[in-house]
C-alpha atoms as a PDB file:
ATOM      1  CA  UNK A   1       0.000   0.000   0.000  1.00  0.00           C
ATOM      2  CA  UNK A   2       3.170   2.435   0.636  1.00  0.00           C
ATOM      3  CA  UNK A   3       4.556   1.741  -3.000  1.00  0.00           C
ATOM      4  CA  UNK A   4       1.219   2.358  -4.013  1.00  0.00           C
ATOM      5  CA  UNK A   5       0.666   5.779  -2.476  1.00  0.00           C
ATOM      6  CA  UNK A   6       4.095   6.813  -3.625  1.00  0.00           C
ATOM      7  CA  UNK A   7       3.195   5.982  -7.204  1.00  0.00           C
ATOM      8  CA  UNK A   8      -0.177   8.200  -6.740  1.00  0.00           C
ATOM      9  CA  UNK A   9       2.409  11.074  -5.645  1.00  0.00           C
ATOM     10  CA  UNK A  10       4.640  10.512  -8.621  1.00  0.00           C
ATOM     11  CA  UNK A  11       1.600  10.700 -10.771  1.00  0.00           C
ATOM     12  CA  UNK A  12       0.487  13.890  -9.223  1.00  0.00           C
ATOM     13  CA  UNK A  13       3.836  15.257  -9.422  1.00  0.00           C
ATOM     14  CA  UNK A  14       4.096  14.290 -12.845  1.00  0.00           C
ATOM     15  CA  UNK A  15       0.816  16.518 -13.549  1.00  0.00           C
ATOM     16  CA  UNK A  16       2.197  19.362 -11.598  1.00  0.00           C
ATOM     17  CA  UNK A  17       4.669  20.366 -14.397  1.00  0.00           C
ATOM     18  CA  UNK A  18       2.360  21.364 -17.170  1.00  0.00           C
ATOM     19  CA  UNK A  19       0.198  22.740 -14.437  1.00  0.00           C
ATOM     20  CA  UNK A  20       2.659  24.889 -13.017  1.00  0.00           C
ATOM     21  CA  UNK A  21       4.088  25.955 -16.339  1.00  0.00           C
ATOM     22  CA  UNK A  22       0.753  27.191 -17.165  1.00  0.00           C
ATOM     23  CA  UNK A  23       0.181  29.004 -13.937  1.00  0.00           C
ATOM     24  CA  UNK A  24       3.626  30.913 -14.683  1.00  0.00           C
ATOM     25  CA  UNK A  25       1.914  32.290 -17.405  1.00  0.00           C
ATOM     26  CA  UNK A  26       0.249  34.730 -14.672  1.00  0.00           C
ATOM     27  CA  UNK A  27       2.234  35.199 -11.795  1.00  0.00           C
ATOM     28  CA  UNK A  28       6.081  35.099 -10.885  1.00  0.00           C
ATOM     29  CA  UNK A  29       7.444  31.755  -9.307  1.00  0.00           C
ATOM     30  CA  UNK A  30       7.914  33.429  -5.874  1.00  0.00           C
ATOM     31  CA  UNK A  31       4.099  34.558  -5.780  1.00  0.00           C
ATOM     32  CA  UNK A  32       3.396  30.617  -7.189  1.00  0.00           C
ATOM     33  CA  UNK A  33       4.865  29.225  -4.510  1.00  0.00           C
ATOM     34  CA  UNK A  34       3.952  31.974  -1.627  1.00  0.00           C
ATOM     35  CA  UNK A  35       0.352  31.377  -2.258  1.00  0.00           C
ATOM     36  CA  UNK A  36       0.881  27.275  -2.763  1.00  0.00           C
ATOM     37  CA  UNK A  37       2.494  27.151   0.710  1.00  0.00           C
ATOM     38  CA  UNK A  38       0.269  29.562   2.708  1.00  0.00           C
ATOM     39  CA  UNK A  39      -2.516  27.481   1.679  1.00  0.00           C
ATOM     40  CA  UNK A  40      -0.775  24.583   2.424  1.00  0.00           C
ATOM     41  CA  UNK A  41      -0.341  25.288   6.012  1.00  0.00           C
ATOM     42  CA  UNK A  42      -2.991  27.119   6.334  1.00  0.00           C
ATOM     43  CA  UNK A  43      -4.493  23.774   5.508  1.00  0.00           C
ATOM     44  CA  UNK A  44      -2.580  21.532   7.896  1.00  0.00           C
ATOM     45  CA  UNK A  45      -2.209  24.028  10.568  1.00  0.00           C
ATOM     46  CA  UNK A  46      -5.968  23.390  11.336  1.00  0.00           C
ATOM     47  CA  UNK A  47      -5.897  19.615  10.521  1.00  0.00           C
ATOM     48  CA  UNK A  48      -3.013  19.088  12.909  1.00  0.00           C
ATOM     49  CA  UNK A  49      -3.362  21.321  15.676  1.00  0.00           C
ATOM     50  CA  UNK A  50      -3.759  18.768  18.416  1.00  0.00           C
ATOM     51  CA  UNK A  51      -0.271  17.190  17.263  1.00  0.00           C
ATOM     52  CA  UNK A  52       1.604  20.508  16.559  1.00  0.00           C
ATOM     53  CA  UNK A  53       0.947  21.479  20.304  1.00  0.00           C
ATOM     54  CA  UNK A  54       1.864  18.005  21.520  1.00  0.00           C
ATOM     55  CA  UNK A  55       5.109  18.430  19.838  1.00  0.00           C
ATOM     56  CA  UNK A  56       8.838  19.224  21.429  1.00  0.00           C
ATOM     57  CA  UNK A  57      10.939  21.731  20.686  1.00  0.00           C
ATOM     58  CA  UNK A  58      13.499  19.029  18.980  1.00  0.00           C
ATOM     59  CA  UNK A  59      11.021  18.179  16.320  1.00  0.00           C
ATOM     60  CA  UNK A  60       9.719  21.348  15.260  1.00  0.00           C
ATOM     61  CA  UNK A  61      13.281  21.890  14.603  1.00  0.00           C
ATOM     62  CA  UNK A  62      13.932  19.093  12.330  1.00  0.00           C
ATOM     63  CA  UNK A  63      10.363  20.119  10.744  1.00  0.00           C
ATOM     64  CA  UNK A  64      12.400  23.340  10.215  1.00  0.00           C
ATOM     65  CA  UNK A  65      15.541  21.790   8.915  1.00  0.00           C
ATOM     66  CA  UNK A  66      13.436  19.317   6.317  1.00  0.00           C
ATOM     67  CA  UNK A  67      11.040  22.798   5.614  1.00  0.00           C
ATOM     68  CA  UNK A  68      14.149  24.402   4.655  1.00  0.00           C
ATOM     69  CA  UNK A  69      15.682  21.733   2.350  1.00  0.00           C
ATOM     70  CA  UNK A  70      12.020  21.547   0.746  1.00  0.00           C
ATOM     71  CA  UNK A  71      12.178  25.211   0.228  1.00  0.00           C
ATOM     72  CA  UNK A  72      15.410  24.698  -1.962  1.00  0.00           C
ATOM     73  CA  UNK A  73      13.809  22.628  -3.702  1.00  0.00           C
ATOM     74  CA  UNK A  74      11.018  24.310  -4.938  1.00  0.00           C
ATOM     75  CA  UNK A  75      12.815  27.525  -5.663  1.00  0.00           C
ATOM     76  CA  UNK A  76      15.354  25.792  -7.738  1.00  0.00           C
ATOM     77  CA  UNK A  77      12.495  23.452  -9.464  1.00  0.00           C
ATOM     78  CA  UNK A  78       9.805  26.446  -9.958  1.00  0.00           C
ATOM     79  CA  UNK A  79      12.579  28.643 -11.419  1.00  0.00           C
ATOM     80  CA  UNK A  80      13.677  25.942 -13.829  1.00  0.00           C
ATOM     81  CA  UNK A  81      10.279  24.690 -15.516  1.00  0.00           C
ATOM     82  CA  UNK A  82       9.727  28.852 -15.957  1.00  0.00           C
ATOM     83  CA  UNK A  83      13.240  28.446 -18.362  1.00  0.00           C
ATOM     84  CA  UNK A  84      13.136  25.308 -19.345  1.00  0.00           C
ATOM     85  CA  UNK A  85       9.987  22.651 -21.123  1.00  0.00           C
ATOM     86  CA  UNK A  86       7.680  20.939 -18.811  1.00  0.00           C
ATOM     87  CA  UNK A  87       9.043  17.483 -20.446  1.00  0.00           C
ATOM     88  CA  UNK A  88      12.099  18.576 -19.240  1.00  0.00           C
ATOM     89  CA  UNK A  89      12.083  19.376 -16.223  1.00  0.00           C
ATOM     90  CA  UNK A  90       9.666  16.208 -15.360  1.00  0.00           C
ATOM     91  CA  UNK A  91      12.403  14.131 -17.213  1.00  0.00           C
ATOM     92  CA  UNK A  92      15.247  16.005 -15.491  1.00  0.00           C
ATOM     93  CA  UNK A  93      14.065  15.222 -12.023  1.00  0.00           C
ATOM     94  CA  UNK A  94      14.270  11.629 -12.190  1.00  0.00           C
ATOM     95  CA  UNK A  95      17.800  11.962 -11.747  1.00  0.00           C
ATOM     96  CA  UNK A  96      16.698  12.414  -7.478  1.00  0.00           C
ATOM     97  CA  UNK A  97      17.256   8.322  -8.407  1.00  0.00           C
ATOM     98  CA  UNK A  98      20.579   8.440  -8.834  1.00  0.00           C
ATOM     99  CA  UNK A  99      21.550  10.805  -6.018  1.00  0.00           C
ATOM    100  CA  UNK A 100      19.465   8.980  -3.059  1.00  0.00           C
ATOM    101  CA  UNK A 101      21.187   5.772  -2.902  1.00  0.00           C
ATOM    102  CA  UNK A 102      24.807   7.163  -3.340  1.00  0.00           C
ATOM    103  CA  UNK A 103      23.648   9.363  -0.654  1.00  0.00           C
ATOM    104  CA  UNK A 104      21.894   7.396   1.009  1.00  0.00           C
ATOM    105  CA  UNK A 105      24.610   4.315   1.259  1.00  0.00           C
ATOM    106  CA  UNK A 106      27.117   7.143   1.194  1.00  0.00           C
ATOM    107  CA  UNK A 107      26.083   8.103   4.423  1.00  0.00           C
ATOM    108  CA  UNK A 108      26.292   4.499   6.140  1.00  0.00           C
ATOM    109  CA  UNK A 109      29.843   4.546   4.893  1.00  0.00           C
ATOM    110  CA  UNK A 110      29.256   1.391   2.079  1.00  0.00           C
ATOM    111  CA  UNK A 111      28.886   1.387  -1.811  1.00  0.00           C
ATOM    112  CA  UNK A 112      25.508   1.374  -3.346  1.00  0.00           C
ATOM    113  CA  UNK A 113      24.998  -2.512  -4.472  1.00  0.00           C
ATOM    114  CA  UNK A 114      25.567  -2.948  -8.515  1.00  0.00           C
ATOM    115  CA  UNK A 115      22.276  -3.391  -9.491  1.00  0.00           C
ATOM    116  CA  UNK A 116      21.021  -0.224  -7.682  1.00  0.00           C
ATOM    117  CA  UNK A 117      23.970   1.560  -9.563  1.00  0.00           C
ATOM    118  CA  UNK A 118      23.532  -0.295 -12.933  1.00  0.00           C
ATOM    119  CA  UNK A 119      19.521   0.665 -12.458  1.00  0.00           C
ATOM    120  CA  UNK A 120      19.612   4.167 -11.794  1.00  0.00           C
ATOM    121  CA  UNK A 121      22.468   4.359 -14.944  1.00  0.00           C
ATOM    122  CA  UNK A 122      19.927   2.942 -17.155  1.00  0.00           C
ATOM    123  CA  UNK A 123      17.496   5.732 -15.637  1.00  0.00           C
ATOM    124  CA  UNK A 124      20.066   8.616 -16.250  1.00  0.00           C
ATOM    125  CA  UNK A 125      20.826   7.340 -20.212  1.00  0.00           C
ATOM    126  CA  UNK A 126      17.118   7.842 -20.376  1.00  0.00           C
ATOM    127  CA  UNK A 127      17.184  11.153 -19.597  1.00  0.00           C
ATOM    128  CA  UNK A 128      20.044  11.987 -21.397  1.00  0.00           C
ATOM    129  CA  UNK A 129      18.141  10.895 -24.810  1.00  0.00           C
ATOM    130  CA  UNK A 130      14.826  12.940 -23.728  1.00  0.00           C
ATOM    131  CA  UNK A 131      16.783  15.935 -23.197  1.00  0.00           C
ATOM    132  CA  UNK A 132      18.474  15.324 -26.593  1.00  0.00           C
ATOM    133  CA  UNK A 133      21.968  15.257 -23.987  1.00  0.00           C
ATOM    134  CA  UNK A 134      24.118  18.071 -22.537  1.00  0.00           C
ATOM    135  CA  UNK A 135      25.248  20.200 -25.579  1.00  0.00           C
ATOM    136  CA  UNK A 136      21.369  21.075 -25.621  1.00  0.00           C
ATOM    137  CA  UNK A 137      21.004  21.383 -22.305  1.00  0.00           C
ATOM    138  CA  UNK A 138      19.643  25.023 -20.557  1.00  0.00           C
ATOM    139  CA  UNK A 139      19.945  26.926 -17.760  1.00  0.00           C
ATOM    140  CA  UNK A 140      16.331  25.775 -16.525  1.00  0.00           C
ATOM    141  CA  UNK A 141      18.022  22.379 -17.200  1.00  0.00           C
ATOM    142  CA  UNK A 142      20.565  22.986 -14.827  1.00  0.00           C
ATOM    143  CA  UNK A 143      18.519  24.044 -11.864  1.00  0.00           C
ATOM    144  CA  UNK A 144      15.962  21.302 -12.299  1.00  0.00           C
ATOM    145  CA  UNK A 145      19.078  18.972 -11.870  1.00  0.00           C
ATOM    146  CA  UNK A 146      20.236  20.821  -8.725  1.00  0.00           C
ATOM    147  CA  UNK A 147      16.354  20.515  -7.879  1.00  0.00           C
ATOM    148  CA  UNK A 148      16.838  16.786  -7.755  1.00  0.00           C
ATOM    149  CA  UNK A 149      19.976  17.031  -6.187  1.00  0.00           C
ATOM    150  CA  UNK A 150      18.226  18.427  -3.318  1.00  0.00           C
ATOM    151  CA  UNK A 151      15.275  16.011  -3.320  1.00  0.00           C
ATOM    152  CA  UNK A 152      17.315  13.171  -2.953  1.00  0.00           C
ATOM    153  CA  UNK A 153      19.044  14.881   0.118  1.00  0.00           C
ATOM    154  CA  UNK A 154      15.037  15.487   1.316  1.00  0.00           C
ATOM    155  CA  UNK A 155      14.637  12.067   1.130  1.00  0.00           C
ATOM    156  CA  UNK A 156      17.390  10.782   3.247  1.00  0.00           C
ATOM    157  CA  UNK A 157      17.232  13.440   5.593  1.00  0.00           C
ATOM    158  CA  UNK A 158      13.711  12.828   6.526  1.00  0.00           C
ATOM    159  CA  UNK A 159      14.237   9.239   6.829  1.00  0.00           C
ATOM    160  CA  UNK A 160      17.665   9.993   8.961  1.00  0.00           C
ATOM    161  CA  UNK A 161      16.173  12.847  10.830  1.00  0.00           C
ATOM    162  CA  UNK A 162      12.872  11.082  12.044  1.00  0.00           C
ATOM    163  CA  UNK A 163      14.071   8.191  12.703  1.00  0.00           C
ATOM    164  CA  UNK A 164      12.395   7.063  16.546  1.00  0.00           C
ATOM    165  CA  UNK A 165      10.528  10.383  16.429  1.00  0.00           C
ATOM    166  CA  UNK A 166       6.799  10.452  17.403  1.00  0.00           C
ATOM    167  CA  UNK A 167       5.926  13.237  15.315  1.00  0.00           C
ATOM    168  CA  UNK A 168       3.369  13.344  13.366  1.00  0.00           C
ATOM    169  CA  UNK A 169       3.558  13.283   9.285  1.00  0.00           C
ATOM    170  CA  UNK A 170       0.368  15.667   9.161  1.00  0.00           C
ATOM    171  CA  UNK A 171       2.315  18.215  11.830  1.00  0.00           C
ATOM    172  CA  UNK A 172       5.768  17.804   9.668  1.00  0.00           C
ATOM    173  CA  UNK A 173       3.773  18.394   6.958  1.00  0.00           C
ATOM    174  CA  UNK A 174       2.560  21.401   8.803  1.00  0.00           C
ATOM    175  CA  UNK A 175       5.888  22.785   9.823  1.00  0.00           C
ATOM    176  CA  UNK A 176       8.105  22.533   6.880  1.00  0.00           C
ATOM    177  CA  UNK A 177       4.570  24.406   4.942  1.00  0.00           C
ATOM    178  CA  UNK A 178       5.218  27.064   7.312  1.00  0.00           C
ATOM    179  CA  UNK A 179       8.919  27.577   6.896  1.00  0.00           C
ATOM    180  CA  UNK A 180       8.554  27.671   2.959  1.00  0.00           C
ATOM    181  CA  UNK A 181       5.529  29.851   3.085  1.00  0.00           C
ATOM    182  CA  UNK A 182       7.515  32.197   5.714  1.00  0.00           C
ATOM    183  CA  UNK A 183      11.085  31.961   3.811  1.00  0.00           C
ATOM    184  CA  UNK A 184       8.967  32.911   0.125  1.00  0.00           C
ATOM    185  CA  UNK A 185       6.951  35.778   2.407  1.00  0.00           C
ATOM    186  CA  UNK A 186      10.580  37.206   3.039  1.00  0.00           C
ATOM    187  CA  UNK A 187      12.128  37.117  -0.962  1.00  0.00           C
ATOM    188  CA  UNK A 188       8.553  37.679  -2.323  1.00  0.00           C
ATOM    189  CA  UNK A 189       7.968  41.155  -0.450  1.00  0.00           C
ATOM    190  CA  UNK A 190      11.934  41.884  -0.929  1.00  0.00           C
ATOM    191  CA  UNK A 191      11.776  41.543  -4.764  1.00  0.00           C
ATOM    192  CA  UNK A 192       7.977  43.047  -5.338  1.00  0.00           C
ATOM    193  CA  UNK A 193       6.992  44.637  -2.083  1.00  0.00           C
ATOM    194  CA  UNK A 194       4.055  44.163  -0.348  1.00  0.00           C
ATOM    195  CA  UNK A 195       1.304  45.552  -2.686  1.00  0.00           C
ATOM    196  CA  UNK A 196       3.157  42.822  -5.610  1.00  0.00           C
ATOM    197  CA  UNK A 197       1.628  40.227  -3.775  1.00  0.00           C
ATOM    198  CA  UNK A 198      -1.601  40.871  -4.897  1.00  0.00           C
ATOM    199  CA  UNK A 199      -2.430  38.469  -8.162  1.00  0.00           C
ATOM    200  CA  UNK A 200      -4.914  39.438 -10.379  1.00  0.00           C
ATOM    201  CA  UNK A 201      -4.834  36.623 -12.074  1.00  0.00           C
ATOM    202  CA  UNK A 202      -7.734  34.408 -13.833  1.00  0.00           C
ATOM    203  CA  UNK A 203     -10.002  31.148 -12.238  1.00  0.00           C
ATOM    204  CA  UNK A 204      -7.505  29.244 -14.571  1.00  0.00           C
ATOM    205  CA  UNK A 205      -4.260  30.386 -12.122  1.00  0.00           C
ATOM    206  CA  UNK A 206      -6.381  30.033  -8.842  1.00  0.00           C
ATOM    207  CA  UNK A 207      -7.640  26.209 -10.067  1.00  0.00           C
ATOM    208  CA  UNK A 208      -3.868  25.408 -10.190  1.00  0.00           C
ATOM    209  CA  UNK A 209      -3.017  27.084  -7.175  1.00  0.00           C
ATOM    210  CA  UNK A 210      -5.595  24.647  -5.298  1.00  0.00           C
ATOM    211  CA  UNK A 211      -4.591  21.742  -7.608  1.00  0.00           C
ATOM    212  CA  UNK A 212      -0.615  22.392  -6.418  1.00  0.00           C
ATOM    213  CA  UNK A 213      -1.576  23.271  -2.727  1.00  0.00           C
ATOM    214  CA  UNK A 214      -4.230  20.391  -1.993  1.00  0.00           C
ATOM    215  CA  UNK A 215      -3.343  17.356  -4.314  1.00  0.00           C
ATOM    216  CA  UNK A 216       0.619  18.225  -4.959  1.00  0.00           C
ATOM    217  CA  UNK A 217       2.074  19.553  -1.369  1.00  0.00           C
ATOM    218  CA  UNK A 218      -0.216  18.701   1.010  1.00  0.00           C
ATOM    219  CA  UNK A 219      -1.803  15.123  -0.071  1.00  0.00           C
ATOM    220  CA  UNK A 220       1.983  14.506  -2.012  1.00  0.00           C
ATOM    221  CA  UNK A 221       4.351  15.650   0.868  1.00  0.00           C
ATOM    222  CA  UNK A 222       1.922  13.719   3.648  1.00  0.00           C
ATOM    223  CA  UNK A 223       2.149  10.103   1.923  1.00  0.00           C
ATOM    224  CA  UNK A 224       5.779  10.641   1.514  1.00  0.00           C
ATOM    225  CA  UNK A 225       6.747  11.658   4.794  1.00  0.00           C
ATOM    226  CA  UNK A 226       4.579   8.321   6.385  1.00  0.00           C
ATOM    227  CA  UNK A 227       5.999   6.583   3.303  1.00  0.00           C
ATOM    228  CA  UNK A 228       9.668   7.247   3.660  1.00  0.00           C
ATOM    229  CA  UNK A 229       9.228   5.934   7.316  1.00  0.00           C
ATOM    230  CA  UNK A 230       8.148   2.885   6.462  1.00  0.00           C
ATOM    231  CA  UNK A 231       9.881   2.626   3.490  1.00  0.00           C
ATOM    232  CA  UNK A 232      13.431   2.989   2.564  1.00  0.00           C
ATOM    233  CA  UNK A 233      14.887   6.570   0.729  1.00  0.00           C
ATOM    234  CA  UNK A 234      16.141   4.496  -1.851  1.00  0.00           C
ATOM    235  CA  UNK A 235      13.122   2.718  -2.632  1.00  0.00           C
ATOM    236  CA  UNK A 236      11.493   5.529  -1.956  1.00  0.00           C
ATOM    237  CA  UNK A 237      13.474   7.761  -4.507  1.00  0.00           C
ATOM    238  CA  UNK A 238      13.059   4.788  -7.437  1.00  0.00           C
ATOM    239  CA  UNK A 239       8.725   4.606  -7.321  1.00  0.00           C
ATOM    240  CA  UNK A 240       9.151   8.609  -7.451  1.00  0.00           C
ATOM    241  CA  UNK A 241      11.351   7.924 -10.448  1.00  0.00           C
ATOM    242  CA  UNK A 242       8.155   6.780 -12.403  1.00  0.00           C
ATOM    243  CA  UNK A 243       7.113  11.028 -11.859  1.00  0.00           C
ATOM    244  CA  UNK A 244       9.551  11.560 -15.547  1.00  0.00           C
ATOM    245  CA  UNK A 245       7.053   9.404 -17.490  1.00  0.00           C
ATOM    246  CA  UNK A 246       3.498  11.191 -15.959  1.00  0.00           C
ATOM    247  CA  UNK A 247       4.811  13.981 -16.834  1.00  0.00           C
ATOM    248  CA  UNK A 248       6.243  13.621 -19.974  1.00  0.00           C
ATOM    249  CA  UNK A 249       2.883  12.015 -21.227  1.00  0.00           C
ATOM    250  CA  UNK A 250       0.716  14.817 -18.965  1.00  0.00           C
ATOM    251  CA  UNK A 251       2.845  17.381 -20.531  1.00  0.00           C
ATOM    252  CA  UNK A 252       2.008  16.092 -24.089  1.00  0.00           C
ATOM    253  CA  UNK A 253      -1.841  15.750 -23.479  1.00  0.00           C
ATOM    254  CA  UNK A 254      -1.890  19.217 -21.244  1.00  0.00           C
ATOM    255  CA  UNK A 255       0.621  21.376 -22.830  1.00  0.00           C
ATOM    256  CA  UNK A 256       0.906  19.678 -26.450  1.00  0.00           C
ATOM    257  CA  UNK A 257       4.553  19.529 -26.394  1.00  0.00           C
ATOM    258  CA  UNK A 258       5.760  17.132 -28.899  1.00  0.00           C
ATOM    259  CA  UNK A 259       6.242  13.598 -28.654  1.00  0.00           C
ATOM    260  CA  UNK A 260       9.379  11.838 -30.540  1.00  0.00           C
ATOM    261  CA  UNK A 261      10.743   8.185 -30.862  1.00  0.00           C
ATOM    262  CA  UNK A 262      14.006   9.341 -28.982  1.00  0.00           C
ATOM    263  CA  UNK A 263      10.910  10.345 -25.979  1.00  0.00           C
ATOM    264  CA  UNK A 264       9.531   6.932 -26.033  1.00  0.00           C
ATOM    265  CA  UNK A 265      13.024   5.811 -25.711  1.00  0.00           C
ATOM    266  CA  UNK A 266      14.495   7.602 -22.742  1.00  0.00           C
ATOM    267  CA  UNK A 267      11.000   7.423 -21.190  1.00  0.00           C
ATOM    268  CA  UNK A 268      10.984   3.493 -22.077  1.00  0.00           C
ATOM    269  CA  UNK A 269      14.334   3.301 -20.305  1.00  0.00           C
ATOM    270  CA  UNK A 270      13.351   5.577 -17.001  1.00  0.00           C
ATOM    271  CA  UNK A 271      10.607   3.328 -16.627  1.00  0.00           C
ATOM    272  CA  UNK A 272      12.852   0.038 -17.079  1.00  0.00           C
ATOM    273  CA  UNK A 273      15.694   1.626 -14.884  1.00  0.00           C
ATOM    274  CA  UNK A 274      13.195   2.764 -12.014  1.00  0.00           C
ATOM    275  CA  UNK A 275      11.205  -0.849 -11.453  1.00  0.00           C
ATOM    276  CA  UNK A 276      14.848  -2.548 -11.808  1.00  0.00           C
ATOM    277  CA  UNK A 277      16.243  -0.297  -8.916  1.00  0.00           C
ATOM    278  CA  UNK A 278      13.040  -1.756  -7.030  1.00  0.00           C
ATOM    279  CA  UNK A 279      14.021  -5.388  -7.475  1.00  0.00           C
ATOM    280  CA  UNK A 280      17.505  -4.924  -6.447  1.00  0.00           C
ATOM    281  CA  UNK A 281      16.887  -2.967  -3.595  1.00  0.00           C
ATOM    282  CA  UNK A 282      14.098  -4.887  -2.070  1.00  0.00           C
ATOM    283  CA  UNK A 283      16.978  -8.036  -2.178  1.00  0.00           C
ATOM    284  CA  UNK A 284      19.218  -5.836  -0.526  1.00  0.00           C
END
């Protein structure tokens, strides 16, 4: 039921691209995400209030820590689909699979088995041929890839940082929401001010606001936190590597961007290299 769940939050994810690509269209990525992640905890504030008082001083700081490393994320990501394809960046992602279990083993001072290695190669070569390789690479490109840098250093931290801890994954949920919404409050009213917070954008921006906020952060980010406890990172990081090919088929059906025979390639191979990575880890 875990791998499950995490495959609904790749899906979801996948979707998010050409959804947040079209919601750029109206608003800057730090007003995006400011009014993603006020709703968010907004959201989960009121849904886990009894916990979030309950909890010690110790976890709300590694709520902060993991809020933090989420807010990298989505400032690197959200700048990088506004430069770069929605494909792309979906595709680009992926690579979180090749990053978690060299950090992940990295960290427990031992070499990632071969098959996780020879998986999540197989994975990368797929990217390389969606993205038509590096010489065609962009500088959306290259934040998306330090985007999934920093997921895969989400992953293991939350897994690491929880570990024995009783809070909790609606009130982590909660805190890191807060500590992006606060950290975007901060740039967003340095760079426009306070009046430049105010959208007047149409239902279309405001439907993928709430799509983002309720089905992408707050329904995504709560089955992964409960997931990656149960779980593994590394398995963990290959089911989300199945994200590249919901989006690169969302993108086409949402966004109309053009589907090739080097596409069904690389996204052939993310798919083989991800559900590999799955066998050989669960042996491990």
């Amino acid at each position: 039921m875990a791998d499950l769940a995490v495959l609904g939050v790749a899906f979801v994810w996948g979707a998010s691209y050409p959804v947040a690509k079209g919601a750029l269209l109206y608003a800057p990525v730090l007003i995006l995400i400011l009014y993603r992640f006020l709703i968010t905890t907004i959201v989960m504030a009121v849904a886990a209030r009894h916990e979030i008082a309950s909890i010690c001083w110790g976890d709300c700081i590694r709520g902060i820590v993991l809020g933090t490393i989420l807010f990298s994320i989505f400032i690197t990501e959200t700048y990088g689909i506004a430069s770069t394809s929605a494909m792309n960046a979906a595709l680009i992602i992926s690579l979180c699979v090749i990053f978690t279990p060299i950090i992940d083993y990295g960290l427990s001072g031992r070499l990632p088995p071969t098959g996780i290695l020879a998986s999540a190669a197989i994975s990368c070569i797929g990217v390389g041929i969606l993205t038509g390789g590096i010489g065609k690479s962009s500088p959306g490109d290259a934040l998306v890839l330090g985007a999934a840098i920093l997921r895969a250093i989400m992953a293991v931290s939350t897994k690491r940082l929880l570990a024995g801890r009783q809070i909790s994954s609606a009130a982590l949920t909660a805190i890191q929401g807060s500590a992006v919404a606060t950290l975007t409050f901060v740039l967003a009213v340095a760079q426009f001010g306070i009046h430049g917070l105010i959208v007047n954008a149409t239902l279309q921006f405001w439907g993928a606001v709430a799509f983002l906020s309720l089905f992408c952060t707050i329904a995504a980010f709560y089955i992964q936190n409960a997931a990656v406890r149960k779980s593994t990172p590394t398995r963990v990081g290959f089911l989300m590597g199945t994200e590249p090919f919901f989006g690169f088929v969302l993108a086409h059906l949402l966004l109309t961007e053009s589907l090739t025979a080097a596409g069904f390639i690389g996204a052939g191979l993310i798919l083989a290299g991800t559900f590999a990575g799955i066998f050989f880890e669960s042996r491990t």
